[in-house]
PDB file of N, CA and C in Angstrom:
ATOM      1  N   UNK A   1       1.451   3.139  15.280  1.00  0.00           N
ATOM      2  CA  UNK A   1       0.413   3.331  14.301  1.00  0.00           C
ATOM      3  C   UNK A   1      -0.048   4.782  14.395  1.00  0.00           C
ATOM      4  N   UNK A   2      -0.429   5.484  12.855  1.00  0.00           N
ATOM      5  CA  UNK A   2      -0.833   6.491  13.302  1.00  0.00           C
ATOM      6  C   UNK A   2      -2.200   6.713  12.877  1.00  0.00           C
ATOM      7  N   UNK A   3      -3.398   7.543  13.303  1.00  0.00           N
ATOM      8  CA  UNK A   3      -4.346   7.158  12.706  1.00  0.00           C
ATOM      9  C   UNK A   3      -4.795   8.995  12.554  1.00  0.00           C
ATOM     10  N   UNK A   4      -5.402   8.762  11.780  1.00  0.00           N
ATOM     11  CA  UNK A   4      -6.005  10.199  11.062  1.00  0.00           C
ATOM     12  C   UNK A   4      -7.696   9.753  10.282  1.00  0.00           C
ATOM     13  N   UNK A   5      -8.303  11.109  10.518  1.00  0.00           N
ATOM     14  CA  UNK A   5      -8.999  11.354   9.628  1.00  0.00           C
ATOM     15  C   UNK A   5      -9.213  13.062   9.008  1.00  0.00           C
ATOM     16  N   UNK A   6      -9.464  12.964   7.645  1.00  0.00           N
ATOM     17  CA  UNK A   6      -9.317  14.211   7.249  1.00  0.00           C
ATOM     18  C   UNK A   6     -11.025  14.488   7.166  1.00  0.00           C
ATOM     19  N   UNK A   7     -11.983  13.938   7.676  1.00  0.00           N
ATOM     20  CA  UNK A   7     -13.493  14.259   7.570  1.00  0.00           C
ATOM     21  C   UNK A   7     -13.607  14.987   8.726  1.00  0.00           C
ATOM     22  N   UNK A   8     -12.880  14.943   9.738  1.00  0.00           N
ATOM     23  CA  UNK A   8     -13.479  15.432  11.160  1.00  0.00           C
ATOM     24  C   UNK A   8     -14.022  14.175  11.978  1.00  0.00           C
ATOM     25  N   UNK A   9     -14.136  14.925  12.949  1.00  0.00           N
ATOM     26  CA  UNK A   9     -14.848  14.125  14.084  1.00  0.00           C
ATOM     27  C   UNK A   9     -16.298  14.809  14.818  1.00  0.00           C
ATOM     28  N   UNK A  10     -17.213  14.033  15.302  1.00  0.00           N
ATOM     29  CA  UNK A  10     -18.656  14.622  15.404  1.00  0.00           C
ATOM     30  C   UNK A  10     -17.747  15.429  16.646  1.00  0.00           C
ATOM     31  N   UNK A  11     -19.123  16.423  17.196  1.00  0.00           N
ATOM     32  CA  UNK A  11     -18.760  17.539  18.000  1.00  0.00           C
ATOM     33  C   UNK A  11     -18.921  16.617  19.171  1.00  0.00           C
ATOM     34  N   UNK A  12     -17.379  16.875  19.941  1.00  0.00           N
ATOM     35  CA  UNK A  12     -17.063  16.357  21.122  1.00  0.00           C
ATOM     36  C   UNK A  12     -16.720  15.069  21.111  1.00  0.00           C
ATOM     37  N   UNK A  13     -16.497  14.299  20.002  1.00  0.00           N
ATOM     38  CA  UNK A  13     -15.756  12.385  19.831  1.00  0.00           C
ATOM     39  C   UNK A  13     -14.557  13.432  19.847  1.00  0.00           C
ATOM     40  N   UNK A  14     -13.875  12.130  20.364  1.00  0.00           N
ATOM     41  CA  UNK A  14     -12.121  11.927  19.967  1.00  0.00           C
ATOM     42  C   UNK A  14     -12.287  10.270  19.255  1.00  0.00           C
ATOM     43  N   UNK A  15     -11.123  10.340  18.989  1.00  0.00           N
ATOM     44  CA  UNK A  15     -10.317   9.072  18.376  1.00  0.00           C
ATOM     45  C   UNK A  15     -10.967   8.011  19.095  1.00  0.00           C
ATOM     46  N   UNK A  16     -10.823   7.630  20.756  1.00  0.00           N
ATOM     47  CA  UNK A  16     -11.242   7.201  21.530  1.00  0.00           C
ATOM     48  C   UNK A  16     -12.736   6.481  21.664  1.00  0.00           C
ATOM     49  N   UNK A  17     -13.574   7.542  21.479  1.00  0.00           N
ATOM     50  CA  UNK A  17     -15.235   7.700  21.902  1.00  0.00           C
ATOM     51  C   UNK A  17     -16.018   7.638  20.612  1.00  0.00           C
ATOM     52  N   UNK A  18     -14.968   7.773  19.237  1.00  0.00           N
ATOM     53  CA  UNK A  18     -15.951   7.570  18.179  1.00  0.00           C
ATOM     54  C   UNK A  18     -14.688   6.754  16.924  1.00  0.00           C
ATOM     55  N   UNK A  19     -14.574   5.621  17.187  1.00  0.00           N
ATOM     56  CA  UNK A  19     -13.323   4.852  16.444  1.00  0.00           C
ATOM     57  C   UNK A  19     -13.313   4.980  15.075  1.00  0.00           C
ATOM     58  N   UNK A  20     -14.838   4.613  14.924  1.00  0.00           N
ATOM     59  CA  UNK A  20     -15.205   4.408  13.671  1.00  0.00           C
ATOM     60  C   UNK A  20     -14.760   5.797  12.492  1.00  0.00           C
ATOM     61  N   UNK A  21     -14.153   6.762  13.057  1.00  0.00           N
ATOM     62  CA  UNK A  21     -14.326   8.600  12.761  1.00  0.00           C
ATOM     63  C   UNK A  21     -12.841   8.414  12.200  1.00  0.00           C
ATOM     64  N   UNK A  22     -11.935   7.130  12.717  1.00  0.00           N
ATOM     65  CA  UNK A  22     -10.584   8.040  12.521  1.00  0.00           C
ATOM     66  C   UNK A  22      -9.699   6.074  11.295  1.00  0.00           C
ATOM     67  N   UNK A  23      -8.912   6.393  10.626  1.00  0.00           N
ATOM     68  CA  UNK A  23      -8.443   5.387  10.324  1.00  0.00           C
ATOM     69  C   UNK A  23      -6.781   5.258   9.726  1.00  0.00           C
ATOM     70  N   UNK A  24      -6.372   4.324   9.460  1.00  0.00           N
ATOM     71  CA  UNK A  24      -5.093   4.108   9.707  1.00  0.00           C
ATOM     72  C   UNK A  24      -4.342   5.022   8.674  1.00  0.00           C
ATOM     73  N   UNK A  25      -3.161   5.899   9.090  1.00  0.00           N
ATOM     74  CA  UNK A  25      -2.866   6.140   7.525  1.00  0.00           C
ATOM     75  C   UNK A  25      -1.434   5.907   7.780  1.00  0.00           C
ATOM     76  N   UNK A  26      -0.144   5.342   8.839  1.00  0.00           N
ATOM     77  CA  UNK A  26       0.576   4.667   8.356  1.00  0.00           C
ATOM     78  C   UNK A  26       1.036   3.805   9.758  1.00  0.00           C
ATOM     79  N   UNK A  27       1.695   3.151   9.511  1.00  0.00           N
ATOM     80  CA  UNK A  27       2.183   1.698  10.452  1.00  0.00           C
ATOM     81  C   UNK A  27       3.557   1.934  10.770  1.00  0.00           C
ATOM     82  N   UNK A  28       4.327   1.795  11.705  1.00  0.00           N
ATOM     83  CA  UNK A  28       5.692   2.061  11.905  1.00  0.00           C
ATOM     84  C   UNK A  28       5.968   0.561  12.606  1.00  0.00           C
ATOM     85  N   UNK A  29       7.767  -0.024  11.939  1.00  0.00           N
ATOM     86  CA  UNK A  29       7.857  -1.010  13.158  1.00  0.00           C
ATOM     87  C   UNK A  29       9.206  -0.881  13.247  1.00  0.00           C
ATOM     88  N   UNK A  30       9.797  -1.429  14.110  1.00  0.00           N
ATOM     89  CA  UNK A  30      11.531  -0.531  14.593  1.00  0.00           C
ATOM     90  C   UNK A  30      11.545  -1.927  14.886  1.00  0.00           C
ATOM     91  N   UNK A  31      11.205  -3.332  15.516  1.00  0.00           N
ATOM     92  CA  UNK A  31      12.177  -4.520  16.158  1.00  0.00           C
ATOM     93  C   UNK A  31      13.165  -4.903  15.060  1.00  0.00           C
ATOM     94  N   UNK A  32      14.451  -5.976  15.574  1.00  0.00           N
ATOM     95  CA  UNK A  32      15.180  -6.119  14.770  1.00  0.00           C
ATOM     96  C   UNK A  32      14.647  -7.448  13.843  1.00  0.00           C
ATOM     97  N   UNK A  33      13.613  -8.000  14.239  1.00  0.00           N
ATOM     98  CA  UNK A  33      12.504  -8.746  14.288  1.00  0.00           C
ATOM     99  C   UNK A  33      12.170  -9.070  12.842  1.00  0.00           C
ATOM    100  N   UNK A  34      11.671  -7.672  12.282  1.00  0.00           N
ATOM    101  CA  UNK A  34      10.852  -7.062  11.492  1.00  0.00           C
ATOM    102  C   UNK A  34      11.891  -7.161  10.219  1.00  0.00           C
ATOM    103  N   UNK A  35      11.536  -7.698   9.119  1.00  0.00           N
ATOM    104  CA  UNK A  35      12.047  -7.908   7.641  1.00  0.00           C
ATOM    105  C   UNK A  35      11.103  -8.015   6.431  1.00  0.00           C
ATOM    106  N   UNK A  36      11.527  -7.807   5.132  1.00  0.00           N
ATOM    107  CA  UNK A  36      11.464  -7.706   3.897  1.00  0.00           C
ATOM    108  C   UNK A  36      11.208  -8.987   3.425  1.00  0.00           C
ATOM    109  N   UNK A  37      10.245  -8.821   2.403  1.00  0.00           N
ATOM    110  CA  UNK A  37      10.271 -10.213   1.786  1.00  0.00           C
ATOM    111  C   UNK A  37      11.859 -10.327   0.923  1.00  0.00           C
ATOM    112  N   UNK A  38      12.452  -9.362   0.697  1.00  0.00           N
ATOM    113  CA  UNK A  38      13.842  -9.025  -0.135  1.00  0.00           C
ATOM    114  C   UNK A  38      14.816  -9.678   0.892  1.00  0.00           C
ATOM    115  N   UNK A  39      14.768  -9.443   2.180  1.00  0.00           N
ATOM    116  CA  UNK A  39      15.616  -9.665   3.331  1.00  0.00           C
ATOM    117  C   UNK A  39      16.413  -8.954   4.300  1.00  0.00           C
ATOM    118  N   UNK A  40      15.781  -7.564   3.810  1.00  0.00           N
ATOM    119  CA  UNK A  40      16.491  -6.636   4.536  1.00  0.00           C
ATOM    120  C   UNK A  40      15.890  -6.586   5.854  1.00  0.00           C
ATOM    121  N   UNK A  41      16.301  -6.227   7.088  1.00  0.00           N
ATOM    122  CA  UNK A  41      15.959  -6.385   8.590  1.00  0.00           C
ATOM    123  C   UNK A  41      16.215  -4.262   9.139  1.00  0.00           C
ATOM    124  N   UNK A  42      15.345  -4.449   9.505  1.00  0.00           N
ATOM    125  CA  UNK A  42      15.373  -3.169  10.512  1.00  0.00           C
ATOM    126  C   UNK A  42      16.722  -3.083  11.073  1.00  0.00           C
ATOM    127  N   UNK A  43      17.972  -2.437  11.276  1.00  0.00           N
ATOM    128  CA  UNK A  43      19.240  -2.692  12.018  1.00  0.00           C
ATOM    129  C   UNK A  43      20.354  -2.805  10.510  1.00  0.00           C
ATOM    130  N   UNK A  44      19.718  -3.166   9.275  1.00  0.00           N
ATOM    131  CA  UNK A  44      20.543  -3.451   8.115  1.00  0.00           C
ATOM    132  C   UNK A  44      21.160  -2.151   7.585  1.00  0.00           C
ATOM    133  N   UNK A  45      22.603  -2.121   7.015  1.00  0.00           N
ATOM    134  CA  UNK A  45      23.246  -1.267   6.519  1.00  0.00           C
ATOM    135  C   UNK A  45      22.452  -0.267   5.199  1.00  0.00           C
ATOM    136  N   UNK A  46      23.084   0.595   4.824  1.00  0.00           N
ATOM    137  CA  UNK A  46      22.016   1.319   3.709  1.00  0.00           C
ATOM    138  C   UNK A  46      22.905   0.328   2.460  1.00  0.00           C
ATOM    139  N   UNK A  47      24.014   0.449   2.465  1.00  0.00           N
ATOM    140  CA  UNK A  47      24.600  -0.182   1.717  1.00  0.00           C
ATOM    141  C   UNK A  47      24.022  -1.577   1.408  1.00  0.00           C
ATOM    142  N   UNK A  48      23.300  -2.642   2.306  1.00  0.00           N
ATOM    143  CA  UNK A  48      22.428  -4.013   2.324  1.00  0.00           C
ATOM    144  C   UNK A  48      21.199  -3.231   1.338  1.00  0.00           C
ATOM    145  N   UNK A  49      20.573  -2.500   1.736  1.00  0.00           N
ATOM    146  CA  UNK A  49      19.547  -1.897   1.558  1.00  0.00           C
ATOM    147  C   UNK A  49      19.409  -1.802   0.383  1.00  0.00           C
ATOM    148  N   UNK A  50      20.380  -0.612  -0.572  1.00  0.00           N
ATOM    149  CA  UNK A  50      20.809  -0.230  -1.984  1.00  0.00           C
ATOM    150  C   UNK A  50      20.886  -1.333  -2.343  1.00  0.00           C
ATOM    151  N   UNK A  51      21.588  -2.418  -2.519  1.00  0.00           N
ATOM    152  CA  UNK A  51      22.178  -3.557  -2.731  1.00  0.00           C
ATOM    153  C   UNK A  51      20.758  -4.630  -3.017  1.00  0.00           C
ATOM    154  N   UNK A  52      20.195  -4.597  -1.422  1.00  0.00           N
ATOM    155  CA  UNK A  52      18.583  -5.346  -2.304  1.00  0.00           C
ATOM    156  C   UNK A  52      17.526  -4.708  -3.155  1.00  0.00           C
ATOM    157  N   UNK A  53      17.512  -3.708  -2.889  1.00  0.00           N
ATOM    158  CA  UNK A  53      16.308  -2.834  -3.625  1.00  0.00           C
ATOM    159  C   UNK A  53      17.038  -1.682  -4.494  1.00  0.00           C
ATOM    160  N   UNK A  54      17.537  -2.208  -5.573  1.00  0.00           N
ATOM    161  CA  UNK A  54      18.128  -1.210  -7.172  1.00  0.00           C
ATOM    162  C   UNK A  54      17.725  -0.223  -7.001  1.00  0.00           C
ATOM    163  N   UNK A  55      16.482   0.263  -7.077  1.00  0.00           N
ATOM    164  CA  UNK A  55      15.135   1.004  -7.982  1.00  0.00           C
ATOM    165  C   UNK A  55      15.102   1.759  -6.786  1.00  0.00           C
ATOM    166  N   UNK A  56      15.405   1.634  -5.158  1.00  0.00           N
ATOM    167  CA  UNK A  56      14.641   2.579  -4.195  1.00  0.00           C
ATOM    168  C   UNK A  56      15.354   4.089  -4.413  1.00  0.00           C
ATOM    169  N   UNK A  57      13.721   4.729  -4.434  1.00  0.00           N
ATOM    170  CA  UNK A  57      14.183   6.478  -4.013  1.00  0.00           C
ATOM    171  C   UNK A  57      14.361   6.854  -2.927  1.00  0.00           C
ATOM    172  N   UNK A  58      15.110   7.538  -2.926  1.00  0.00           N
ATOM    173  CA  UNK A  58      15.671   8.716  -1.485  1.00  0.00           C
ATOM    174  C   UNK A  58      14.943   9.591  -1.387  1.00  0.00           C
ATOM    175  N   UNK A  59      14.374   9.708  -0.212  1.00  0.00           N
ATOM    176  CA  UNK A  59      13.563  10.721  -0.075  1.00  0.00           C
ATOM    177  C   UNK A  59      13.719  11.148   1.718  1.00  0.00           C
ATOM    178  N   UNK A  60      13.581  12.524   1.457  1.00  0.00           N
ATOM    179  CA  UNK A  60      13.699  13.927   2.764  1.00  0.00           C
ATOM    180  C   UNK A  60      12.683  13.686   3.520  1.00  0.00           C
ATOM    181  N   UNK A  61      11.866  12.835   3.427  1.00  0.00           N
ATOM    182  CA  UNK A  61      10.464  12.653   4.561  1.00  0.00           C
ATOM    183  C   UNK A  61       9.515  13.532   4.251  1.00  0.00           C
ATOM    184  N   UNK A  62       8.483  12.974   4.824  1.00  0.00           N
ATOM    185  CA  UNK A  62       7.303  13.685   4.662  1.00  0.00           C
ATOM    186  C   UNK A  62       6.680  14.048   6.076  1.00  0.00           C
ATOM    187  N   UNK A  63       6.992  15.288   6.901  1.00  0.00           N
ATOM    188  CA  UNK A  63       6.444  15.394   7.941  1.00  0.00           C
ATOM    189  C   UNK A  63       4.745  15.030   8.581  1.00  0.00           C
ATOM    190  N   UNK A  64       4.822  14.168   9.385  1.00  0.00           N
ATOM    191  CA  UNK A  64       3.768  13.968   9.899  1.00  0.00           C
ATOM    192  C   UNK A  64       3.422  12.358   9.526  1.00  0.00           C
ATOM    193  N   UNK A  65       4.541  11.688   8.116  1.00  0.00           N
ATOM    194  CA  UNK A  65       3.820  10.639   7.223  1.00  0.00           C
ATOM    195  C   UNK A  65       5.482   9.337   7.556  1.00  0.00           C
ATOM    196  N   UNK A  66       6.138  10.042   7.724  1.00  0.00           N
ATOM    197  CA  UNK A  66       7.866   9.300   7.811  1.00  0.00           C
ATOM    198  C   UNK A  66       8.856  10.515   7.407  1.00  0.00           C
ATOM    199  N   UNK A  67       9.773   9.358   8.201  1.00  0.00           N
ATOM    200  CA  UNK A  67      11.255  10.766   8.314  1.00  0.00           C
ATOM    201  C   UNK A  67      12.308  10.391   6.674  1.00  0.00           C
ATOM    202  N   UNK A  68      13.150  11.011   6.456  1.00  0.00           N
ATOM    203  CA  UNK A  68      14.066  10.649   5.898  1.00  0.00           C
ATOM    204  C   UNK A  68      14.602   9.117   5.356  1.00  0.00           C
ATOM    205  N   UNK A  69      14.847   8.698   4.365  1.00  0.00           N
ATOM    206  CA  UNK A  69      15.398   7.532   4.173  1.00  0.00           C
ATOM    207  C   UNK A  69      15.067   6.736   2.681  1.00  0.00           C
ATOM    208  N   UNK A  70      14.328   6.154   2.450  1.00  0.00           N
ATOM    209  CA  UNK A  70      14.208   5.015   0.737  1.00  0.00           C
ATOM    210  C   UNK A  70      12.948   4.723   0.557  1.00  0.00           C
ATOM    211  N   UNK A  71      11.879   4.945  -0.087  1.00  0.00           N
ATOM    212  CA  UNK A  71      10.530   4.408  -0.633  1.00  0.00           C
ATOM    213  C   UNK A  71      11.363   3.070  -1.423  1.00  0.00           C
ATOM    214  N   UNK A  72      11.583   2.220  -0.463  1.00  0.00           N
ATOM    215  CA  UNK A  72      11.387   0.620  -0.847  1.00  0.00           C
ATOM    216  C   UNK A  72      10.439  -0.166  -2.260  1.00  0.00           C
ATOM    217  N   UNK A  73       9.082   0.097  -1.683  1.00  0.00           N
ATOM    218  CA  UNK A  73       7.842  -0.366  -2.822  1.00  0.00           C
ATOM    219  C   UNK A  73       6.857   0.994  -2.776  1.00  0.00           C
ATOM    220  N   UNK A  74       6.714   1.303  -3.991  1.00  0.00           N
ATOM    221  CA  UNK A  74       5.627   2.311  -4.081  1.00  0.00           C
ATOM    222  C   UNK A  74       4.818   1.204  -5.141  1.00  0.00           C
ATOM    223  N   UNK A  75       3.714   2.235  -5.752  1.00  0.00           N
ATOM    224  CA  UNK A  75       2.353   2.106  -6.253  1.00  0.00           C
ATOM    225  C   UNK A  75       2.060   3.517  -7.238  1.00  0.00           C
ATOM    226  N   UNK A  76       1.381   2.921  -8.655  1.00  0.00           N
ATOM    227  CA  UNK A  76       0.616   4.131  -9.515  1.00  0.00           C
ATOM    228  C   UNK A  76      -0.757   3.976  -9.098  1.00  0.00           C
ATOM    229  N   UNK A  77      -1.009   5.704  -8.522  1.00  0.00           N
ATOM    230  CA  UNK A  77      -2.398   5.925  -7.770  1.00  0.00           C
ATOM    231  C   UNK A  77      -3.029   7.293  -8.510  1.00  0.00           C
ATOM    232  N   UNK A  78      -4.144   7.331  -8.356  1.00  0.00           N
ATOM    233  CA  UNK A  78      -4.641   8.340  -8.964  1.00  0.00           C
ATOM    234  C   UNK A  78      -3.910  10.160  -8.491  1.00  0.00           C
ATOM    235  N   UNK A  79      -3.975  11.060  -8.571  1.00  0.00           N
ATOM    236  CA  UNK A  79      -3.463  12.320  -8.185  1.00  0.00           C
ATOM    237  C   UNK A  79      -4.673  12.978  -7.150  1.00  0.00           C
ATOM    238  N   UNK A  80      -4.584  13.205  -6.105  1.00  0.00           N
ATOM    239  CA  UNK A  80      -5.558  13.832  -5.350  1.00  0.00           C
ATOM    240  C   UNK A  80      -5.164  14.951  -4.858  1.00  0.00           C
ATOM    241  N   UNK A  81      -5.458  16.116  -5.128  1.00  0.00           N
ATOM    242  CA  UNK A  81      -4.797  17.733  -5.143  1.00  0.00           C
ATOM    243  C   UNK A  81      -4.271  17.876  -6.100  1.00  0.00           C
ATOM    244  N   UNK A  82      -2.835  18.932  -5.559  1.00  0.00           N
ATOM    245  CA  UNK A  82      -1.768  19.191  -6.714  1.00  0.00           C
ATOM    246  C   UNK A  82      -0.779  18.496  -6.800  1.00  0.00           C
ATOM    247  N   UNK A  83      -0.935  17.958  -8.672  1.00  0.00           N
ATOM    248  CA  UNK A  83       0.062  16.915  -8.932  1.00  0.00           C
ATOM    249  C   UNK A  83       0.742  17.469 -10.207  1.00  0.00           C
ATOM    250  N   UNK A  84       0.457  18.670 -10.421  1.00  0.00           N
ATOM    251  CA  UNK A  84       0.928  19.681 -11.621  1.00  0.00           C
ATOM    252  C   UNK A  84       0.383  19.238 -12.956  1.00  0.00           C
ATOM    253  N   UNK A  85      -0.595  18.778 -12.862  1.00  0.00           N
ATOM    254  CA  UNK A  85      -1.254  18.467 -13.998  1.00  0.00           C
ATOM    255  C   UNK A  85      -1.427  17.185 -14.302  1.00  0.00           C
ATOM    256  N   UNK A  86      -0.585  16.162 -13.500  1.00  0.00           N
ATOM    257  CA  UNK A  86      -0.788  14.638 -13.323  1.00  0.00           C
ATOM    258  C   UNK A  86      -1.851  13.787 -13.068  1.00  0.00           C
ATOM    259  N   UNK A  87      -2.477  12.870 -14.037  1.00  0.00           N
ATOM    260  CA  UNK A  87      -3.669  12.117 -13.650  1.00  0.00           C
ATOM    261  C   UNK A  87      -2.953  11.333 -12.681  1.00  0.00           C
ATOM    262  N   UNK A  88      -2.005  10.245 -12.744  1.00  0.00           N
ATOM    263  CA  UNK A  88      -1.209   9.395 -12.167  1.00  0.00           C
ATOM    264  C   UNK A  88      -0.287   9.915 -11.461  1.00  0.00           C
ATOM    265  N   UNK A  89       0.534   9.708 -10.244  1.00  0.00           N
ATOM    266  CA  UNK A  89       1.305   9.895  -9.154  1.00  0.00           C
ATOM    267  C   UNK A  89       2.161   8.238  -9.169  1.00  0.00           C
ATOM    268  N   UNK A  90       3.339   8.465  -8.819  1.00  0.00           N
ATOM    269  CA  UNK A  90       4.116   7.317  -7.927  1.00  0.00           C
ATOM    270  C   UNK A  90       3.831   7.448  -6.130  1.00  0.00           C
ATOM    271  N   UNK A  91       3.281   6.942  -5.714  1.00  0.00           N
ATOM    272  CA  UNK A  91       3.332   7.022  -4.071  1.00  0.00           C
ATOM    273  C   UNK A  91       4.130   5.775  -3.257  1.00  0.00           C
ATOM    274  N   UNK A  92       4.806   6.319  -2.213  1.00  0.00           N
ATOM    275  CA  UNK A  92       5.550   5.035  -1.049  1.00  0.00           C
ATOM    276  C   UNK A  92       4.553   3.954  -0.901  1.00  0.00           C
ATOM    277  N   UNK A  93       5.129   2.883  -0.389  1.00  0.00           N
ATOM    278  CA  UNK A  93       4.242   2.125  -0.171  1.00  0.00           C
ATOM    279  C   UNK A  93       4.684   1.347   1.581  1.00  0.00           C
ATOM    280  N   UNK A  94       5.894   1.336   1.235  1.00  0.00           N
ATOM    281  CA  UNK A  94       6.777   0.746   2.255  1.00  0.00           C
ATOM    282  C   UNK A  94       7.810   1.668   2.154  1.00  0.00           C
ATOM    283  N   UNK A  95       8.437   2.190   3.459  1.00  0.00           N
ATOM    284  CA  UNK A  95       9.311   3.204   3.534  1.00  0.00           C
ATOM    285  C   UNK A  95      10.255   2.755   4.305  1.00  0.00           C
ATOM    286  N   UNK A  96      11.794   2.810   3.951  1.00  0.00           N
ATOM    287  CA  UNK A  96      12.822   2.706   4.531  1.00  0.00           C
ATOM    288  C   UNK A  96      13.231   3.582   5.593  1.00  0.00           C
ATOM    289  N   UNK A  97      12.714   4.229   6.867  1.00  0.00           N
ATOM    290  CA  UNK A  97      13.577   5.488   7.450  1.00  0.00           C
ATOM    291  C   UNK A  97      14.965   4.900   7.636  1.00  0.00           C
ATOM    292  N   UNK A  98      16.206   5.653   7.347  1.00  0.00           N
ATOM    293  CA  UNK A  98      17.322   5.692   7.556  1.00  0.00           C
ATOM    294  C   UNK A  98      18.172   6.618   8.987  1.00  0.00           C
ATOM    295  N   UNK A  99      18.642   5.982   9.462  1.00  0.00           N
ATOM    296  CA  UNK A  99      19.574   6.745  10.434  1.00  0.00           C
ATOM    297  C   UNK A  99      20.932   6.405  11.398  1.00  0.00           C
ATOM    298  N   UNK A 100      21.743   6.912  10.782  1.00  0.00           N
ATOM    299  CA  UNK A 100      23.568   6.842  11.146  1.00  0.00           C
ATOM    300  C   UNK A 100      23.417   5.532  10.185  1.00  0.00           C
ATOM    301  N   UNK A 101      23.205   5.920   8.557  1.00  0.00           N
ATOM    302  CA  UNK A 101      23.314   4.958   7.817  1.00  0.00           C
ATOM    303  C   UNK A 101      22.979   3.338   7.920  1.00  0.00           C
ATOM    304  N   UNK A 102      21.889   2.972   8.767  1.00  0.00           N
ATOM    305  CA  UNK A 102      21.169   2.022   9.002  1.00  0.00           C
ATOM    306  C   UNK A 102      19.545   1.993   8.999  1.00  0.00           C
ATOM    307  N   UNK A 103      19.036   1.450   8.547  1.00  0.00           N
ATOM    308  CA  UNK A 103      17.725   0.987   8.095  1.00  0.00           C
ATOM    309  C   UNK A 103      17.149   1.172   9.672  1.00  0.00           C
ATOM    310  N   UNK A 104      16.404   2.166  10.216  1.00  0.00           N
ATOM    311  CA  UNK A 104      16.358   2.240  11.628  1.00  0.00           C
ATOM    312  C   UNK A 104      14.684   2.156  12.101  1.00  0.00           C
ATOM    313  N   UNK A 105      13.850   1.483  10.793  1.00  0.00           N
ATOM    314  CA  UNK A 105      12.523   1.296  10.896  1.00  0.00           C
ATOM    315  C   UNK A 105      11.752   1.077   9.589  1.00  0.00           C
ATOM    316  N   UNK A 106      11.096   0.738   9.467  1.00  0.00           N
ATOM    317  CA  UNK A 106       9.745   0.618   8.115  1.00  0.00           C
ATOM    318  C   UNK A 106       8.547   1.249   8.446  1.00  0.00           C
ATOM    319  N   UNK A 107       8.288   1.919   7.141  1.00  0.00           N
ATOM    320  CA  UNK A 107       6.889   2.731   7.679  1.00  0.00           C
ATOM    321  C   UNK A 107       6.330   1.962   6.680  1.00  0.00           C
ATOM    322  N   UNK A 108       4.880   1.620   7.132  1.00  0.00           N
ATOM    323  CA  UNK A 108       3.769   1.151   6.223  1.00  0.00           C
ATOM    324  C   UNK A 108       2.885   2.064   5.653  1.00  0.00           C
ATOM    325  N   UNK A 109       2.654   3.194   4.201  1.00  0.00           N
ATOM    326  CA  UNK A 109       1.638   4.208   4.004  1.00  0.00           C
ATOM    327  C   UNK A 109       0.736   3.316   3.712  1.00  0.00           C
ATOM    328  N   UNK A 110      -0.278   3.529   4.907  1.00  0.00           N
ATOM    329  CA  UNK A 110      -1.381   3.182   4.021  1.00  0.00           C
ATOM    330  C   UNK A 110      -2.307   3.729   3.241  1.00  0.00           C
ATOM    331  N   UNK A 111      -2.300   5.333   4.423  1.00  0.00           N
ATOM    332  CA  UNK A 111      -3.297   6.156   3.716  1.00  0.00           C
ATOM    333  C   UNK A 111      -4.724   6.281   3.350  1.00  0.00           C
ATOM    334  N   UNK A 112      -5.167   5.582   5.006  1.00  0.00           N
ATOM    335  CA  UNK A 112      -6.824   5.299   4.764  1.00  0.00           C
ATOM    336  C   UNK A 112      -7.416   6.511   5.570  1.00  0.00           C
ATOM    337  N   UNK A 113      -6.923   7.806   5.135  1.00  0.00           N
ATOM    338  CA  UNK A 113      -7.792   8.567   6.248  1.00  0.00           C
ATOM    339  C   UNK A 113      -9.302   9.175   6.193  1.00  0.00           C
ATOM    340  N   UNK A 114      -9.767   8.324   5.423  1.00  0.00           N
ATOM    341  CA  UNK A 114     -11.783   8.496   5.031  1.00  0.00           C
ATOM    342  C   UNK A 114     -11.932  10.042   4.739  1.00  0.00           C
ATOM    343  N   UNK A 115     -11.150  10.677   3.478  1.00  0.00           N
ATOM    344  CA  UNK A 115     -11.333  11.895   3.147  1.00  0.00           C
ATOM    345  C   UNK A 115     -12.678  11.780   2.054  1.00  0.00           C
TER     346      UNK A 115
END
């Protein structure tokens, strides 16, 4: 799990000492355990992958947010910054990371960092 906040933290909390300061902004799970309501499993080929989910984009990662691999399920969300003039955005929702052509984790964006 990773947790962020983009408000800050009072002078001298950490993450730790002031919880309430920091919140989730994405979920990672790697067991082979872990599956899709579609049926794809953490450990599954990209080829399984393509094959259940038509529509997924490829995407280079977003440092700090997930690595490399397929936005599975995204969401239309409002634009917050620069979206080149966009009221509306497509954002991940569930992220495929890919690696040596296998489905090698799911990231959950949640994106609650109390900005």
């Amino acid at each position: 799990m990773n947790l962020v906040t983009f408000g800050g933290l009072p002078a001298g909390k950490t993450g730790c000492t002031a919880p309430a300061s920091i919140h989730v902004s994405t979920v990672r799970v790697t067991g082979t355990r872990w599956y899709t309501s579609f049926g794809l499993r953490v450990g599954d080929s990209v080829v399984k992958l393509r094959r259940l989910y038509r529509r997924a984009q490829s995407t280079r990662g977003v440092p700090g947010w997930y690595g490399s691999g397929y936005w599975l399920v995204t969401e239309r969300i409002a634009c917050i910054g620069e979206c080149g003039g966009k009221q509306w955005v497509t954002a991940p929702v569930l992220v495929g990371e890919v690696r040596n052509s296998r489905a090698a984790r799911f990231v959950f964006v949640i994106g609650a960092q109390g900005e």
